[in-house]
PDB file of N, CA and C in Angstrom:
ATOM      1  N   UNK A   1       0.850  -1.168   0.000  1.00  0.00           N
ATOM      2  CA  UNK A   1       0.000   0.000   0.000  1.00  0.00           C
ATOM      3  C   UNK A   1       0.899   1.236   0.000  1.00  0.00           C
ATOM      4  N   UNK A   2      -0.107   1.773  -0.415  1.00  0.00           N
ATOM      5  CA  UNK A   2       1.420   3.349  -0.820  1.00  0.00           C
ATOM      6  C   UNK A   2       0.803   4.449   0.023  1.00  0.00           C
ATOM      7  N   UNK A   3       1.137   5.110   0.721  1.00  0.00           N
ATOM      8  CA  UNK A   3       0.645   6.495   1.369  1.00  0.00           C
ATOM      9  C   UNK A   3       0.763   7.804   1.422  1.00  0.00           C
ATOM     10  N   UNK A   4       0.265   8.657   2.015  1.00  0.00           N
ATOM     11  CA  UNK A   4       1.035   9.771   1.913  1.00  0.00           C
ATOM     12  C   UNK A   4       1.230  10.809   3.686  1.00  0.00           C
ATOM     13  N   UNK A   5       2.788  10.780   3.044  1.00  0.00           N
ATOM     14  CA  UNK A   5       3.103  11.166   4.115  1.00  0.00           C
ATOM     15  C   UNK A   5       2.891  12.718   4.884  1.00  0.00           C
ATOM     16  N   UNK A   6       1.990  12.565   6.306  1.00  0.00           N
ATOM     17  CA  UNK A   6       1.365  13.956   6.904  1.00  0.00           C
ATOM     18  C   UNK A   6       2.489  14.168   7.833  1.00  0.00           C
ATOM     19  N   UNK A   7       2.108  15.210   8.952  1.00  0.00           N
ATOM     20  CA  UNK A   7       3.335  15.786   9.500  1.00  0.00           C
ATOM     21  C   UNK A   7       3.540  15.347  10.676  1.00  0.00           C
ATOM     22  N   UNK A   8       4.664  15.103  11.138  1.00  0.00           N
ATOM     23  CA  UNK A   8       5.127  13.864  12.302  1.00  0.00           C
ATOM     24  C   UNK A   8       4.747  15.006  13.403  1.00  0.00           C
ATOM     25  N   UNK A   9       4.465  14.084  14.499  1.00  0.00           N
ATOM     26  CA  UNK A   9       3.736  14.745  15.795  1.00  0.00           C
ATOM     27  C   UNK A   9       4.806  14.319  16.964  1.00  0.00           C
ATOM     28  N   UNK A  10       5.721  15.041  17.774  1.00  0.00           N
ATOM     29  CA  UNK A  10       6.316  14.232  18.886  1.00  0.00           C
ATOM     30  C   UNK A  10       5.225  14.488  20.500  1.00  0.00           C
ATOM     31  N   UNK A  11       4.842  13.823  20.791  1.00  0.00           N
ATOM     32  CA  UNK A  11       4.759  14.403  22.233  1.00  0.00           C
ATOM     33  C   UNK A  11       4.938  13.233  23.423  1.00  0.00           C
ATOM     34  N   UNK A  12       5.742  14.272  24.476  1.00  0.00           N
ATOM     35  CA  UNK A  12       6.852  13.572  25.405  1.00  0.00           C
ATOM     36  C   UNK A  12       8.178  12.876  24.785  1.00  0.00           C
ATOM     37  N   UNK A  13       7.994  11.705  24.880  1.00  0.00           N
ATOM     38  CA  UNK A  13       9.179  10.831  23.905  1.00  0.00           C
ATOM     39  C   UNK A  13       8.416  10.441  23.229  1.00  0.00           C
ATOM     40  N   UNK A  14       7.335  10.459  22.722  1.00  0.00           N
ATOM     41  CA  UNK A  14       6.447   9.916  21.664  1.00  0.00           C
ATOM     42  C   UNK A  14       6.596  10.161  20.073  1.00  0.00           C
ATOM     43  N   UNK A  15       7.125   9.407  19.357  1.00  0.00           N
ATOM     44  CA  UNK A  15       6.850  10.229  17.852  1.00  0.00           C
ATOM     45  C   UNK A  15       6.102   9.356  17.390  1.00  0.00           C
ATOM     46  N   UNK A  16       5.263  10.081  16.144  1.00  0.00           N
ATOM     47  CA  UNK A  16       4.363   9.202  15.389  1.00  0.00           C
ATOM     48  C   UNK A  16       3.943  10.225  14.216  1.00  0.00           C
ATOM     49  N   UNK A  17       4.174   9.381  12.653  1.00  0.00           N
ATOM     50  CA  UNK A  17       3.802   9.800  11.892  1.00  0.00           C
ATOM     51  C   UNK A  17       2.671   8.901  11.402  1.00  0.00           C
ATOM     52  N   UNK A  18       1.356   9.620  10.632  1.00  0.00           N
ATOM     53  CA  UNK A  18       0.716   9.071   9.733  1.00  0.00           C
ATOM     54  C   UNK A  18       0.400   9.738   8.558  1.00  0.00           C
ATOM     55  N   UNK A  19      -0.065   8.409   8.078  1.00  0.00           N
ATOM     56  CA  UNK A  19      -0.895   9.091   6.406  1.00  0.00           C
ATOM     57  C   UNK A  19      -2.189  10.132   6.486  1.00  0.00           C
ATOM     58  N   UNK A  20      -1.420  10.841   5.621  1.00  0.00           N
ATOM     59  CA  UNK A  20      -2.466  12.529   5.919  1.00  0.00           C
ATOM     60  C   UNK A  20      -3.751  11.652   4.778  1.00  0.00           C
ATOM     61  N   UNK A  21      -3.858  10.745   4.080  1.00  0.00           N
ATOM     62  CA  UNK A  21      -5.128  10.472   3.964  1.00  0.00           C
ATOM     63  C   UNK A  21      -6.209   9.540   4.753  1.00  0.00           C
ATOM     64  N   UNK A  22      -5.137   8.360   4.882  1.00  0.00           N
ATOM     65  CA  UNK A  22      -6.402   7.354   5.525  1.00  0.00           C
ATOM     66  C   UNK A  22      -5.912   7.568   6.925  1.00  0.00           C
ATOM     67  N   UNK A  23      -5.049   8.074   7.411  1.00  0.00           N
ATOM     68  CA  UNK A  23      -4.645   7.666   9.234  1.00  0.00           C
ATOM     69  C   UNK A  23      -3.658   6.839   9.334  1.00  0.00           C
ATOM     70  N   UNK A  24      -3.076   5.825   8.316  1.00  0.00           N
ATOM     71  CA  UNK A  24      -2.244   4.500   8.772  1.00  0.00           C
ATOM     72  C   UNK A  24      -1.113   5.209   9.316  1.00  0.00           C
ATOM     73  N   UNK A  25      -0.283   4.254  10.140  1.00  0.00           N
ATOM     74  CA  UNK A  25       0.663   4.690  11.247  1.00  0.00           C
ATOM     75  C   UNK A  25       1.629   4.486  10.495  1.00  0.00           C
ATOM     76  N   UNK A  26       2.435   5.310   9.784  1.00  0.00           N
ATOM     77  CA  UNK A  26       4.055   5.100   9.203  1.00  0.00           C
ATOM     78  C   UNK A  26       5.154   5.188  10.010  1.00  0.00           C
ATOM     79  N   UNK A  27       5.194   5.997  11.260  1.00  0.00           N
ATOM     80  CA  UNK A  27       6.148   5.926  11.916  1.00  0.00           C
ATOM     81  C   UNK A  27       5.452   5.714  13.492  1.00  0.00           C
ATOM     82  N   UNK A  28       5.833   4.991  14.545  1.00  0.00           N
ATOM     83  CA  UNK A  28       5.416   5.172  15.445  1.00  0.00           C
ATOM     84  C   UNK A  28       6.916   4.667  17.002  1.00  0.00           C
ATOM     85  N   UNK A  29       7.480   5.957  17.114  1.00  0.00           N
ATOM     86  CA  UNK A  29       8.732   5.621  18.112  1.00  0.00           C
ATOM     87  C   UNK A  29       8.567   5.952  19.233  1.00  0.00           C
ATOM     88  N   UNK A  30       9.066   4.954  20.119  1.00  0.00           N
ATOM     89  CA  UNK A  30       8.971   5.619  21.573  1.00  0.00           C
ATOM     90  C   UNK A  30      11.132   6.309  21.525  1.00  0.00           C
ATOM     91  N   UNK A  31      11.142   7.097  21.615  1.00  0.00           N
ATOM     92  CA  UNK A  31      12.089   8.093  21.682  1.00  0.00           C
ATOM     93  C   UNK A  31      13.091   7.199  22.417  1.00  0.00           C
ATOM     94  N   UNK A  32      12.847   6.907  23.994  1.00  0.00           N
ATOM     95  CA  UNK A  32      13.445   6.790  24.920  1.00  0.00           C
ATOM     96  C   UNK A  32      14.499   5.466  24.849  1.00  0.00           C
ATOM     97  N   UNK A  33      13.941   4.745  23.790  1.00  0.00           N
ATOM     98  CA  UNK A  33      14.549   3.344  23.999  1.00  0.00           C
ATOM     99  C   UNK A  33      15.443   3.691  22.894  1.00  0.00           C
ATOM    100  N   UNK A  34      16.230   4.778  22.266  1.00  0.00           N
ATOM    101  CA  UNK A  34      17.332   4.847  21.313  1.00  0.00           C
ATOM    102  C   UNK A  34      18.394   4.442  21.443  1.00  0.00           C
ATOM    103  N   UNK A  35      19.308   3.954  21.171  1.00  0.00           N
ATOM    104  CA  UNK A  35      20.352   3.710  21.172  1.00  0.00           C
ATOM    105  C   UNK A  35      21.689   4.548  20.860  1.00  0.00           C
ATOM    106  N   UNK A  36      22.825   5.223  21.537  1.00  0.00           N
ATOM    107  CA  UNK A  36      23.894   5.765  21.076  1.00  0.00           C
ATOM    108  C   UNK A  36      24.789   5.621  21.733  1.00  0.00           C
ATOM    109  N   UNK A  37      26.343   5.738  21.468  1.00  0.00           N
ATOM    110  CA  UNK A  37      26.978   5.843  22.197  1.00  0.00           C
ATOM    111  C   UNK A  37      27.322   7.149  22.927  1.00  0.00           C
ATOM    112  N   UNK A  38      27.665   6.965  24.266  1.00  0.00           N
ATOM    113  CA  UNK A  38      27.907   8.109  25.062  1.00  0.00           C
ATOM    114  C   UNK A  38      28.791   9.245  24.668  1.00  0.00           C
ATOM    115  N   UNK A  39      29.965   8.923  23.511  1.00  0.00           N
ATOM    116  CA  UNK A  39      30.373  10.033  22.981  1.00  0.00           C
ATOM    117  C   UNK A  39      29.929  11.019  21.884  1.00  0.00           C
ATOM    118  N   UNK A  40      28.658  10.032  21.494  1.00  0.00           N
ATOM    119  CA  UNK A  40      27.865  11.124  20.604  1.00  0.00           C
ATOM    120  C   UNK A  40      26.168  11.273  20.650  1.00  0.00           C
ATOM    121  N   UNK A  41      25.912  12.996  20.472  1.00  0.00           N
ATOM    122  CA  UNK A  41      24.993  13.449  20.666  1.00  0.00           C
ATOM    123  C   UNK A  41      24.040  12.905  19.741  1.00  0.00           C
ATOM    124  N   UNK A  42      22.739  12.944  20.692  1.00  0.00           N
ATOM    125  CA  UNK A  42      21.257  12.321  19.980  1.00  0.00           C
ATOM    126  C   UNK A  42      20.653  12.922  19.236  1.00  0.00           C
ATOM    127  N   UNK A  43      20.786  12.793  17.571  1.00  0.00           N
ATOM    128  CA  UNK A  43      20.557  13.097  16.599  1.00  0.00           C
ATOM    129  C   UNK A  43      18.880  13.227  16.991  1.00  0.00           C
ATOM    130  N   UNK A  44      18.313  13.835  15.975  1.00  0.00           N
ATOM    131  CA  UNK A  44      16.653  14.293  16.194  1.00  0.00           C
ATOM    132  C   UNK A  44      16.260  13.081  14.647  1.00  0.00           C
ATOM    133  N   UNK A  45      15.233  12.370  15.287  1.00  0.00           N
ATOM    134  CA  UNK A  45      14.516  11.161  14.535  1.00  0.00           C
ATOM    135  C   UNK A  45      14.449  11.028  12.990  1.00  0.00           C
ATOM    136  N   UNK A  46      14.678  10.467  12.832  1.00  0.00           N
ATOM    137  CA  UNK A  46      14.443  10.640  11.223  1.00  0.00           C
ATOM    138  C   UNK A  46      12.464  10.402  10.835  1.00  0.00           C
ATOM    139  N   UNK A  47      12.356  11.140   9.879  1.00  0.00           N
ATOM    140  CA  UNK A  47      10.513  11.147   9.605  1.00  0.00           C
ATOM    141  C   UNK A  47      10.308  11.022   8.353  1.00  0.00           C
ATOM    142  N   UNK A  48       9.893  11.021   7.630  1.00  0.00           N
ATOM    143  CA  UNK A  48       9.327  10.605   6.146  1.00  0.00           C
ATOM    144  C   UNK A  48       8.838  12.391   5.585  1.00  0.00           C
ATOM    145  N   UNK A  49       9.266  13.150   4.554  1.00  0.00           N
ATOM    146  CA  UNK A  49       8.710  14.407   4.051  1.00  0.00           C
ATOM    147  C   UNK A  49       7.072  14.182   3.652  1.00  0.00           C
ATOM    148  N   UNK A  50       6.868  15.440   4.688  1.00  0.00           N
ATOM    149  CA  UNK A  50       4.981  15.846   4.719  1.00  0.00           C
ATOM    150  C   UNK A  50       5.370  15.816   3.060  1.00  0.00           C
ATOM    151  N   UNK A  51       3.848  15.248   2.309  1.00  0.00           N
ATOM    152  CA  UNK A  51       3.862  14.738   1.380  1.00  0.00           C
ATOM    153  C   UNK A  51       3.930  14.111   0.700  1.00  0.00           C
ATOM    154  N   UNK A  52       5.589  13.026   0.796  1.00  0.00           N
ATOM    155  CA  UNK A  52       6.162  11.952   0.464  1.00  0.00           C
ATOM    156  C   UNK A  52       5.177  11.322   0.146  1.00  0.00           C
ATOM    157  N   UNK A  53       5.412  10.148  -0.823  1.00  0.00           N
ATOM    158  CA  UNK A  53       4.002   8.907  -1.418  1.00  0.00           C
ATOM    159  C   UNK A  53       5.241   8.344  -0.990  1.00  0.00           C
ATOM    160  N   UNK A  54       4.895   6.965   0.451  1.00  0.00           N
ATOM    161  CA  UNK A  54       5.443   6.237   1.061  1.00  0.00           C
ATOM    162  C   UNK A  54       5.092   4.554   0.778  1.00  0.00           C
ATOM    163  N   UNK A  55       5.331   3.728  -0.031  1.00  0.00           N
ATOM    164  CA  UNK A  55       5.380   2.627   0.282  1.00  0.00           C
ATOM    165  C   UNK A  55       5.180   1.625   1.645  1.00  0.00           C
ATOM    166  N   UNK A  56       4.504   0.731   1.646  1.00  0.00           N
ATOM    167  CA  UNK A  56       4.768   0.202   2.822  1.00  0.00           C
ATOM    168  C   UNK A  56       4.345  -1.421   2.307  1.00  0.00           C
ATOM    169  N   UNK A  57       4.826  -2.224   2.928  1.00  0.00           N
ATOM    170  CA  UNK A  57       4.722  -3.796   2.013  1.00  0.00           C
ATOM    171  C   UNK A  57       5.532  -4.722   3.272  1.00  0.00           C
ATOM    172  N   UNK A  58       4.873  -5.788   3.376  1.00  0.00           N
ATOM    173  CA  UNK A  58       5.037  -6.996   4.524  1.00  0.00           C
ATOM    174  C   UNK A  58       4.611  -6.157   5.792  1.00  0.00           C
ATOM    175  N   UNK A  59       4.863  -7.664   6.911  1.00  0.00           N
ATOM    176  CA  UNK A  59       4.483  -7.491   8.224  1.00  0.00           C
ATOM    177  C   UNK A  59       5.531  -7.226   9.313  1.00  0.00           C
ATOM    178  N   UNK A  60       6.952  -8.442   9.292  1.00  0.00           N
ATOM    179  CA  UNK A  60       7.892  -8.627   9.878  1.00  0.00           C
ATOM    180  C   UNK A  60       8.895  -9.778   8.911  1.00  0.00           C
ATOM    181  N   UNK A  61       9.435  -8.496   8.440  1.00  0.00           N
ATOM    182  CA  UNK A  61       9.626  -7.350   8.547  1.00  0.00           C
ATOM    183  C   UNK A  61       9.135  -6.535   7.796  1.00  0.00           C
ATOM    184  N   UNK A  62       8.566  -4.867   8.170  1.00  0.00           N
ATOM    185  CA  UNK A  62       7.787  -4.192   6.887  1.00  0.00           C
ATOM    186  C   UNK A  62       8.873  -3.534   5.869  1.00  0.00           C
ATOM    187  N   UNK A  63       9.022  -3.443   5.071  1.00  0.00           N
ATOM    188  CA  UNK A  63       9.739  -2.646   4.008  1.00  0.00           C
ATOM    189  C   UNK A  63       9.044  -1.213   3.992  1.00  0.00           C
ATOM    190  N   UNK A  64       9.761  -0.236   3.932  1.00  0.00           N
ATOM    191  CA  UNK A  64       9.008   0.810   3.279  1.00  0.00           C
ATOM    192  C   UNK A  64      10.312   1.841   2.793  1.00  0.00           C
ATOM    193  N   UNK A  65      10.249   2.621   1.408  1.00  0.00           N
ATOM    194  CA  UNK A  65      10.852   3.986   0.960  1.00  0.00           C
ATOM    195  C   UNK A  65       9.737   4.559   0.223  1.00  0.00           C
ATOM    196  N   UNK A  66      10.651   5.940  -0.312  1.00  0.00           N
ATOM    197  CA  UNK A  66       9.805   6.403  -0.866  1.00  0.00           C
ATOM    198  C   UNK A  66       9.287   6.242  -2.474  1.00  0.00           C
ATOM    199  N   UNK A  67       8.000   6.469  -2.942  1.00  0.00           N
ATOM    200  CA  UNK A  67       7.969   6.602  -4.298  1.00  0.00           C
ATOM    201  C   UNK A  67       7.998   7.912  -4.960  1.00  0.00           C
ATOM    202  N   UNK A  68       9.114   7.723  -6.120  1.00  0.00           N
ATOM    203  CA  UNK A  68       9.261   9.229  -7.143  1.00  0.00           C
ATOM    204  C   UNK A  68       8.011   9.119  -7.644  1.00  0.00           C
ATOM    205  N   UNK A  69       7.588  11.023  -7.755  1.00  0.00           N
ATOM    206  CA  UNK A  69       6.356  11.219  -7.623  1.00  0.00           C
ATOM    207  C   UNK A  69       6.612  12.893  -7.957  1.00  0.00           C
ATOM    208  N   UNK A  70       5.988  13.080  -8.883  1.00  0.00           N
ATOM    209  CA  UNK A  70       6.040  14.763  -8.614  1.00  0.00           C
ATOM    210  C   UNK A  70       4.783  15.416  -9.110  1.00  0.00           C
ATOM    211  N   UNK A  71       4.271  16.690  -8.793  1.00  0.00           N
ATOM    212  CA  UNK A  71       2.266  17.289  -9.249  1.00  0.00           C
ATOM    213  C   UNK A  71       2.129  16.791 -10.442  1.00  0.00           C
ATOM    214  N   UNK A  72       2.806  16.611 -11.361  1.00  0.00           N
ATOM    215  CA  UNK A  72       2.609  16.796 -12.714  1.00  0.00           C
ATOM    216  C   UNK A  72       1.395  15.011 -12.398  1.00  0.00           C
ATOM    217  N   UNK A  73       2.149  14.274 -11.955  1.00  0.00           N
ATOM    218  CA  UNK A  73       1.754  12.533 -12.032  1.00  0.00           C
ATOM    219  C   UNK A  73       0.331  12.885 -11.286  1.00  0.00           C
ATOM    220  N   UNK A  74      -0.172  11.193 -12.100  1.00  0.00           N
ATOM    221  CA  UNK A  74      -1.351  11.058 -11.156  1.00  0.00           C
ATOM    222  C   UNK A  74      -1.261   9.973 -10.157  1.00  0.00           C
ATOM    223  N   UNK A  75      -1.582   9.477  -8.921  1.00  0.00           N
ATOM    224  CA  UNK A  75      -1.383   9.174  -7.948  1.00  0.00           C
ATOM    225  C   UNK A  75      -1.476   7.800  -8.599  1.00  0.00           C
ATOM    226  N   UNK A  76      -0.287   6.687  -8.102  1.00  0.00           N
ATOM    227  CA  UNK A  76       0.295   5.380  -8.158  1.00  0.00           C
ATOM    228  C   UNK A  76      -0.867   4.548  -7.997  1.00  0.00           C
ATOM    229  N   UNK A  77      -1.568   3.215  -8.847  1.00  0.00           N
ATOM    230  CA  UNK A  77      -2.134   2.602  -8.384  1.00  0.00           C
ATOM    231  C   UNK A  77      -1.939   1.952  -7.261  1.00  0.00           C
ATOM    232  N   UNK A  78      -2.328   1.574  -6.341  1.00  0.00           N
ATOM    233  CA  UNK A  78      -2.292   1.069  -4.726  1.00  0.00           C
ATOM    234  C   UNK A  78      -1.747   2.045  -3.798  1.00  0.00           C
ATOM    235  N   UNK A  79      -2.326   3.219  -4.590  1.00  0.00           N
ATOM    236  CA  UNK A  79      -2.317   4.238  -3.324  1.00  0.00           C
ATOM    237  C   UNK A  79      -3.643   4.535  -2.480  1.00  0.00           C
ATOM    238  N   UNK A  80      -3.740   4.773  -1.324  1.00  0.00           N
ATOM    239  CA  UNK A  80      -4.869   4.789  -0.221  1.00  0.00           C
ATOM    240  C   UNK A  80      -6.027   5.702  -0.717  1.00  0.00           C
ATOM    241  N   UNK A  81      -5.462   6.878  -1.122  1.00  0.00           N
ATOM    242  CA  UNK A  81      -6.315   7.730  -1.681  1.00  0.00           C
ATOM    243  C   UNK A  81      -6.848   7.733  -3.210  1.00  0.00           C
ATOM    244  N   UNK A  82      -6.680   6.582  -3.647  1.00  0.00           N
ATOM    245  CA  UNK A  82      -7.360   6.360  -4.865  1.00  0.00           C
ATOM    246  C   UNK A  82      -7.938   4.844  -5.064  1.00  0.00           C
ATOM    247  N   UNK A  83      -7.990   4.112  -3.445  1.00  0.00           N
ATOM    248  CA  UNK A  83      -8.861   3.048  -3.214  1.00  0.00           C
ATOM    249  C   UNK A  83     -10.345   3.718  -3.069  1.00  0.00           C
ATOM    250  N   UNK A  84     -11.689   2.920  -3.067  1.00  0.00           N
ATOM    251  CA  UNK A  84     -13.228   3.183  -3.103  1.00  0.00           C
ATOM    252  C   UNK A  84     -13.407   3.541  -1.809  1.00  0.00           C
ATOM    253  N   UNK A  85     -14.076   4.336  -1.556  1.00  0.00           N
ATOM    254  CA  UNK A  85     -14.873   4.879  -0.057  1.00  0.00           C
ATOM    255  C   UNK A  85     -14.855   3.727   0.296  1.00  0.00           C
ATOM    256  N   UNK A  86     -16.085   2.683  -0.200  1.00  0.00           N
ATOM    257  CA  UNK A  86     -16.249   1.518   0.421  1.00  0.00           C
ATOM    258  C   UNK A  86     -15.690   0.493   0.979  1.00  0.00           C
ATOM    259  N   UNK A  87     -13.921   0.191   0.776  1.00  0.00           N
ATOM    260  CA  UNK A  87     -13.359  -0.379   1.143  1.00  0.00           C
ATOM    261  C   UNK A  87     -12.578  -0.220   2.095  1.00  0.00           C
ATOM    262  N   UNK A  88     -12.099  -0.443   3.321  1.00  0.00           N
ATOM    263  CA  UNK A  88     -11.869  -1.114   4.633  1.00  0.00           C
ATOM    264  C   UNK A  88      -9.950  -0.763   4.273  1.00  0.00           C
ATOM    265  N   UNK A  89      -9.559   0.213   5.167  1.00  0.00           N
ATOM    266  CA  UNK A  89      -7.855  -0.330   5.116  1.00  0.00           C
ATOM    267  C   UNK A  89      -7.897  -1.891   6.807  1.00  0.00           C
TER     268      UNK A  89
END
């Protein structure tokens, strides 16, 4: 399923991005459990660009990058926002 990427939200140690169309959860980190070493400073999360048409495919493990995409195109078949009202993510 392909998505599109809305604008990442942190709150507390919480981050979480979703798809600015249907809601699905593309990123969802608890901050606190990062990993670094003590001689170097904690980089700020990496997030997917508001906008981005994001891929996402399997369970465990999920794959996801991004798809090239620019206004001119029309939106990728098996993208969220060009599935039927009627159907269920």
């Amino acid at each position: 399923m392909i998505h599109i990427a809305g604008q990442p939200i942190c709150v507390d140690d919480r981050l979480r991005q979703r798809c600015s169309w249907c809601g699905a959860t593309l990123i969802d980190d608890d901050l606190t459990r990062g990993m670094v070493p003590d001689d170097q400073p904690i980089s700020e999360p990496t997030t997917w660009g508001v906008g981005d048409l994001i891929s996402r495919e399997g369970t465990f493990p999920v794959v996801t990058c991004v798809v090239p995409f620019s206004d001119d195109d029309r939106l990728p078949d098996g993208c969220c926002a060009r599935l039927d009202a009627a159907v269920t993510l």
